[in-house]
N, C-alpha and C. Protein backbone atom coordinates (compact mmCIF):
# COMPACT_ATOMS: atom_id res chain seq x y z
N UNK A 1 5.66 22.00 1.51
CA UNK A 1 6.59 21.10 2.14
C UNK A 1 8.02 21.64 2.06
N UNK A 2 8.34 22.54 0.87
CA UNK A 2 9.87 22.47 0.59
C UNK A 2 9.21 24.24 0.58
N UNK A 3 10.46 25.25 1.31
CA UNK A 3 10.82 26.10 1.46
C UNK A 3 11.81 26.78 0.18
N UNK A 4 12.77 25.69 0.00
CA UNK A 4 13.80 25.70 -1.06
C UNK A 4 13.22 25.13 -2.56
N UNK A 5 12.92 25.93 -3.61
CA UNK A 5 12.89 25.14 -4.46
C UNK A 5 13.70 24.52 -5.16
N UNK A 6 15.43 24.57 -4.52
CA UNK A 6 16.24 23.56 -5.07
C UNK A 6 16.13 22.24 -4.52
N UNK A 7 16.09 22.20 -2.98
CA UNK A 7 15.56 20.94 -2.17
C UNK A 7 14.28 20.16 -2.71
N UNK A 8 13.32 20.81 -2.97
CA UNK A 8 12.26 20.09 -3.89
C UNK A 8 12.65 19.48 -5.50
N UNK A 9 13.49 20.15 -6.06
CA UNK A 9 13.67 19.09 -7.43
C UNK A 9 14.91 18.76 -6.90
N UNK A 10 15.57 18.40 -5.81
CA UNK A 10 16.60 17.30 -5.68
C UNK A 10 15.95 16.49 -5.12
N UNK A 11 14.57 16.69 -4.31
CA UNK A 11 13.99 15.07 -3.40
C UNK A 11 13.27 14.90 -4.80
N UNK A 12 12.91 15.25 -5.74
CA UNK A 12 11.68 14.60 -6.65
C UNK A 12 12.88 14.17 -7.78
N UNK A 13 13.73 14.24 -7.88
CA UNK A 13 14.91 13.65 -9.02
C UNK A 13 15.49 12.38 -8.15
N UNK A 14 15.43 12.48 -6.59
CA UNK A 14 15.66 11.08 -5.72
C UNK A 14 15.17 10.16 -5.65
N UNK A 15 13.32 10.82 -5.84
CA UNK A 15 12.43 10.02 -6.01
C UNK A 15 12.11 9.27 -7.56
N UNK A 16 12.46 9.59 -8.66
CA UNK A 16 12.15 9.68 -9.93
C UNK A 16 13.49 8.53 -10.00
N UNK A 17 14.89 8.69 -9.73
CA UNK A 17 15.91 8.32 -10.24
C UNK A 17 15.99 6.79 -9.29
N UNK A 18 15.40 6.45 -7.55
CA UNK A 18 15.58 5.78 -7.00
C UNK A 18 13.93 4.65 -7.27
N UNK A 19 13.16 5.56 -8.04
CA UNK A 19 11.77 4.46 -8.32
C UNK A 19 11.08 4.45 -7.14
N UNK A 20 10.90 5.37 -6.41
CA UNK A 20 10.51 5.27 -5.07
C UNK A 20 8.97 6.23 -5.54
N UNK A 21 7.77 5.41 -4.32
CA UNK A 21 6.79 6.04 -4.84
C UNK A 21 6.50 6.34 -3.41
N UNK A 22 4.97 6.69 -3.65
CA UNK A 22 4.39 6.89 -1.98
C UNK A 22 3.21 6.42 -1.82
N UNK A 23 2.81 5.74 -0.95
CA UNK A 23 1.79 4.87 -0.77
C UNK A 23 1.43 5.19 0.50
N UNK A 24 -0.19 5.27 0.36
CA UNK A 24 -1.06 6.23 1.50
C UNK A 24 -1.18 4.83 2.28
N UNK A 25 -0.88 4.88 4.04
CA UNK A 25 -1.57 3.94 4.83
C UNK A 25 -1.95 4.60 6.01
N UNK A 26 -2.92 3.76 6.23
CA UNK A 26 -3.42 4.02 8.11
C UNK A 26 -2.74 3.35 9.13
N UNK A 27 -2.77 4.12 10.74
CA UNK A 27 -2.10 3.18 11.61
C UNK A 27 -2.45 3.45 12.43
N UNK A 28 -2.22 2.51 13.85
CA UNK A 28 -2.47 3.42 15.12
C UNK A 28 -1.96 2.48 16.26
N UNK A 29 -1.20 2.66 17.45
CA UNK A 29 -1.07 2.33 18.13
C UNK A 29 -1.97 1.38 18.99
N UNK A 30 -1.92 0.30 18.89
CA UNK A 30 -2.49 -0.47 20.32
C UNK A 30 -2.38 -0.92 21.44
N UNK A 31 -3.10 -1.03 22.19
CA UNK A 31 -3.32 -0.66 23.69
C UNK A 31 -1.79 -1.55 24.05
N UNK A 32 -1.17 -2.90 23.48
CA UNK A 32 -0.49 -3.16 23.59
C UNK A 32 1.43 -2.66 23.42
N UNK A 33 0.98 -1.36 22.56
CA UNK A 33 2.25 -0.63 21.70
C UNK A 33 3.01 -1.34 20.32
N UNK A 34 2.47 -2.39 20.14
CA UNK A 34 2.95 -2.61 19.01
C UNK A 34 1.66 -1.22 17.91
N UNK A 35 2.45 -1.29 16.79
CA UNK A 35 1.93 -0.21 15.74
C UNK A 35 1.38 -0.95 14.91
N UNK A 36 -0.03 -1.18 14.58
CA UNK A 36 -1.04 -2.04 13.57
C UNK A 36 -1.10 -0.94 12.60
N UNK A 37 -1.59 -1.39 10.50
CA UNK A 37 -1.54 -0.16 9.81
C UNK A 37 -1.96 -1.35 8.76
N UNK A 38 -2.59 -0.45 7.77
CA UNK A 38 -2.56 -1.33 6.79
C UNK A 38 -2.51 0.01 5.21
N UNK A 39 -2.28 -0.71 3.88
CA UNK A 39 -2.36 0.14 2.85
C UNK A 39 -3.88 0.54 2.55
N UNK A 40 -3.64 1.85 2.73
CA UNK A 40 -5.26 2.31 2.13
C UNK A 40 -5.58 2.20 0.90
N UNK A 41 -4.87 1.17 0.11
CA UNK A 41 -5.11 0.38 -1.47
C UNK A 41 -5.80 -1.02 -0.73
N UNK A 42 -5.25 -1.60 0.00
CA UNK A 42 -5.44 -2.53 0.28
C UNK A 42 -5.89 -3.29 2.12
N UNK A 43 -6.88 -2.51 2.50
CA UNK A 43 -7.40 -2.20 3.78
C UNK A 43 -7.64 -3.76 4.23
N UNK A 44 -7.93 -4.57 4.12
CA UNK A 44 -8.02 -6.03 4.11
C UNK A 44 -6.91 -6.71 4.85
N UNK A 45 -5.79 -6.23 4.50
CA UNK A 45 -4.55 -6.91 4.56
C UNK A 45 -4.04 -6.45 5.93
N UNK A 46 -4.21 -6.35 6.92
CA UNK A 46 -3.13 -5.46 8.00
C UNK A 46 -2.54 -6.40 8.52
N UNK A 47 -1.24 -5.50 9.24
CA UNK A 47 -0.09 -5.99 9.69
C UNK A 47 0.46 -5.11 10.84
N UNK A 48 1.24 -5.91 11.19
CA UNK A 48 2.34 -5.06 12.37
C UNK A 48 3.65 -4.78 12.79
N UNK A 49 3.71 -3.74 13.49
CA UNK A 49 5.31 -3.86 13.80
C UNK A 49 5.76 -3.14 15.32
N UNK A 50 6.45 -3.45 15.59
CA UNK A 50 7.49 -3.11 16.91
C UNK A 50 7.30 -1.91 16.96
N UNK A 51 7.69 -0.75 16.08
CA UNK A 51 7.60 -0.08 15.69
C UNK A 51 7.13 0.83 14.55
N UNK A 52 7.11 1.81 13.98
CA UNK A 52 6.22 2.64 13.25
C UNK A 52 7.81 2.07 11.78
N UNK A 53 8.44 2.20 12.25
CA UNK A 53 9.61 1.97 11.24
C UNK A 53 9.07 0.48 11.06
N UNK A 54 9.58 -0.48 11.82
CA UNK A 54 8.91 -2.21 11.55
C UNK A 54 7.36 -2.36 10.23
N UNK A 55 6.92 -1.41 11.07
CA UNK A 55 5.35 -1.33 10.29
C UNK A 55 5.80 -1.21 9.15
N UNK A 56 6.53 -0.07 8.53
CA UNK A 56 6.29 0.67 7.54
C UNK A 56 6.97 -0.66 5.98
N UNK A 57 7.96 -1.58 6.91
CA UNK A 57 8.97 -2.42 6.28
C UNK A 57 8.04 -3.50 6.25
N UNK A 58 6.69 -4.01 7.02
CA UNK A 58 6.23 -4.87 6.96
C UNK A 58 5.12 -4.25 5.59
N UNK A 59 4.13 -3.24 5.75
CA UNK A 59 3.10 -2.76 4.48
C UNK A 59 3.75 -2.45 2.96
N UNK A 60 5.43 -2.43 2.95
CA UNK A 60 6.26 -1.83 1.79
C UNK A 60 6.41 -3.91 1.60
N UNK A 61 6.51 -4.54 1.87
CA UNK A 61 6.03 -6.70 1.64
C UNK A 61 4.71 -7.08 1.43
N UNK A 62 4.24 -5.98 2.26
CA UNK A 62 2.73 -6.49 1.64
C UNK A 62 2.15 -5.85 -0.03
N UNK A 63 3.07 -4.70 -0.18
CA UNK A 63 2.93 -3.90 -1.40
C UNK A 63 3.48 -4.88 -2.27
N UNK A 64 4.36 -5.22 -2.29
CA UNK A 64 4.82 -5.93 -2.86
C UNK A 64 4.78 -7.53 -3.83
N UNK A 65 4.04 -7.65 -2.27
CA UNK A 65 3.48 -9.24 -2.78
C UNK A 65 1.81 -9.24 -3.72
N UNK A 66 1.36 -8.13 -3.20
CA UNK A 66 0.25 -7.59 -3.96
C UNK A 66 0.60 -7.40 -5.29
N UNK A 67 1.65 -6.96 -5.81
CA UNK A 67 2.06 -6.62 -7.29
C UNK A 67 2.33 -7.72 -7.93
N UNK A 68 2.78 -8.39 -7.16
CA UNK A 68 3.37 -10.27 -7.65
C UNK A 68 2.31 -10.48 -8.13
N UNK A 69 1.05 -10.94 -7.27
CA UNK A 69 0.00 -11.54 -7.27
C UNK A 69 -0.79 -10.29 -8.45
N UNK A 70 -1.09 -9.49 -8.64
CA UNK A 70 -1.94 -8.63 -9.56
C UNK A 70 -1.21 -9.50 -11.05
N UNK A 71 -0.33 -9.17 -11.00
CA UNK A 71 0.78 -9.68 -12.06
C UNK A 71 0.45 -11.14 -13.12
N UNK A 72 0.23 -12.06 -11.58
CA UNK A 72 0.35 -13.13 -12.19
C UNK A 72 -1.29 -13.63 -12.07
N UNK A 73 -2.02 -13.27 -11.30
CA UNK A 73 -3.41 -13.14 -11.53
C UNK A 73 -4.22 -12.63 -12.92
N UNK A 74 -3.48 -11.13 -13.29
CA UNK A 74 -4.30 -10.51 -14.66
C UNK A 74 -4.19 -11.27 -15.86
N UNK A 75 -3.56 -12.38 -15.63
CA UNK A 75 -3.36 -13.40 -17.21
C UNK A 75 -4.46 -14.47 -17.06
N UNK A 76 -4.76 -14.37 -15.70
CA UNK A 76 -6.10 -15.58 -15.69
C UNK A 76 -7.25 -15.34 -15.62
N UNK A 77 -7.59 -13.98 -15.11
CA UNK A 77 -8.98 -13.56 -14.81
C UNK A 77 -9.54 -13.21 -15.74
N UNK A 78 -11.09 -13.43 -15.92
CA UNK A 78 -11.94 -13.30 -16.52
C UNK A 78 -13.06 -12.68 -15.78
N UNK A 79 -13.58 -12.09 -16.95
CA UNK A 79 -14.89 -11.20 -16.04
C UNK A 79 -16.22 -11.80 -16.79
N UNK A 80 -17.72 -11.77 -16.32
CA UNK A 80 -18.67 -12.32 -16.36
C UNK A 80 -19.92 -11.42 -16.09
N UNK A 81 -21.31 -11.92 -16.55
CA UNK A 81 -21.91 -11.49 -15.95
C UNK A 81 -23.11 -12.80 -15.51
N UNK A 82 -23.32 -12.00 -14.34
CA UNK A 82 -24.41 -13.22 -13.58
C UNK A 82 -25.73 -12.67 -13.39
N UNK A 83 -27.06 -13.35 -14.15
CA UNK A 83 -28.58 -12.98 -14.00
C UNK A 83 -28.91 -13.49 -12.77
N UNK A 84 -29.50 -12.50 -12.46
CA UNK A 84 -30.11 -13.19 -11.10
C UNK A 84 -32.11 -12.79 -11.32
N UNK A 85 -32.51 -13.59 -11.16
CA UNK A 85 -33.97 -13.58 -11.14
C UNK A 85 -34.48 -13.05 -9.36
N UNK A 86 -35.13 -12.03 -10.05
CA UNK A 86 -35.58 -10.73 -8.97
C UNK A 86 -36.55 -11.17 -8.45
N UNK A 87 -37.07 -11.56 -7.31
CA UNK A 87 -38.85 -11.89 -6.50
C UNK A 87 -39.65 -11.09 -6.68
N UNK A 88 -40.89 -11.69 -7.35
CA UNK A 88 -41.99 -10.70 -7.28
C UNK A 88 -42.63 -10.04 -6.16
């Protein structure tokens, strides 16, 4: 990606110092032109935008609200196990 290896530890000290991460998503244009995409953490969830920029500001809210919710979810959940009786 980086040619310069000074340009590479000034974007990764931008990235490190500004808390900025990178988060893999899918997208694709529809027949209509708005830009549909969703986080490939969280494929369930899609959204849209005007644009590829719109998109990107709408999945960086959905990241977001996902962390809220993990957050305030992991203090309540409990895990289990369930027997299920198999047919002969």
């Amino acid at each position: 990606m980086f040619l310069n290896p000074k340009k590479a530890l000034d974007y990764l000290k931008f990235i490190i110092d500004n808390k900025i991460m990178e988060i893999a998503y899918t997208f694709w244009e529809a027949d209509d032109g708005w830009f549909v995409g969703y986080l490939n953490s969280y494929p369930d969830h899609l959204t849209q935008g005007h644009n590829l920029e719109e998109l990107e500001i709408m999945l960086s809210d959905i990241y977001q609200i996902r962390q809220e919710e993990e957050k305030r979810l992991s203090q309540k959940r409990k895990n289990g196990i369930l027997h299920i009786k198999v047919p002969a």
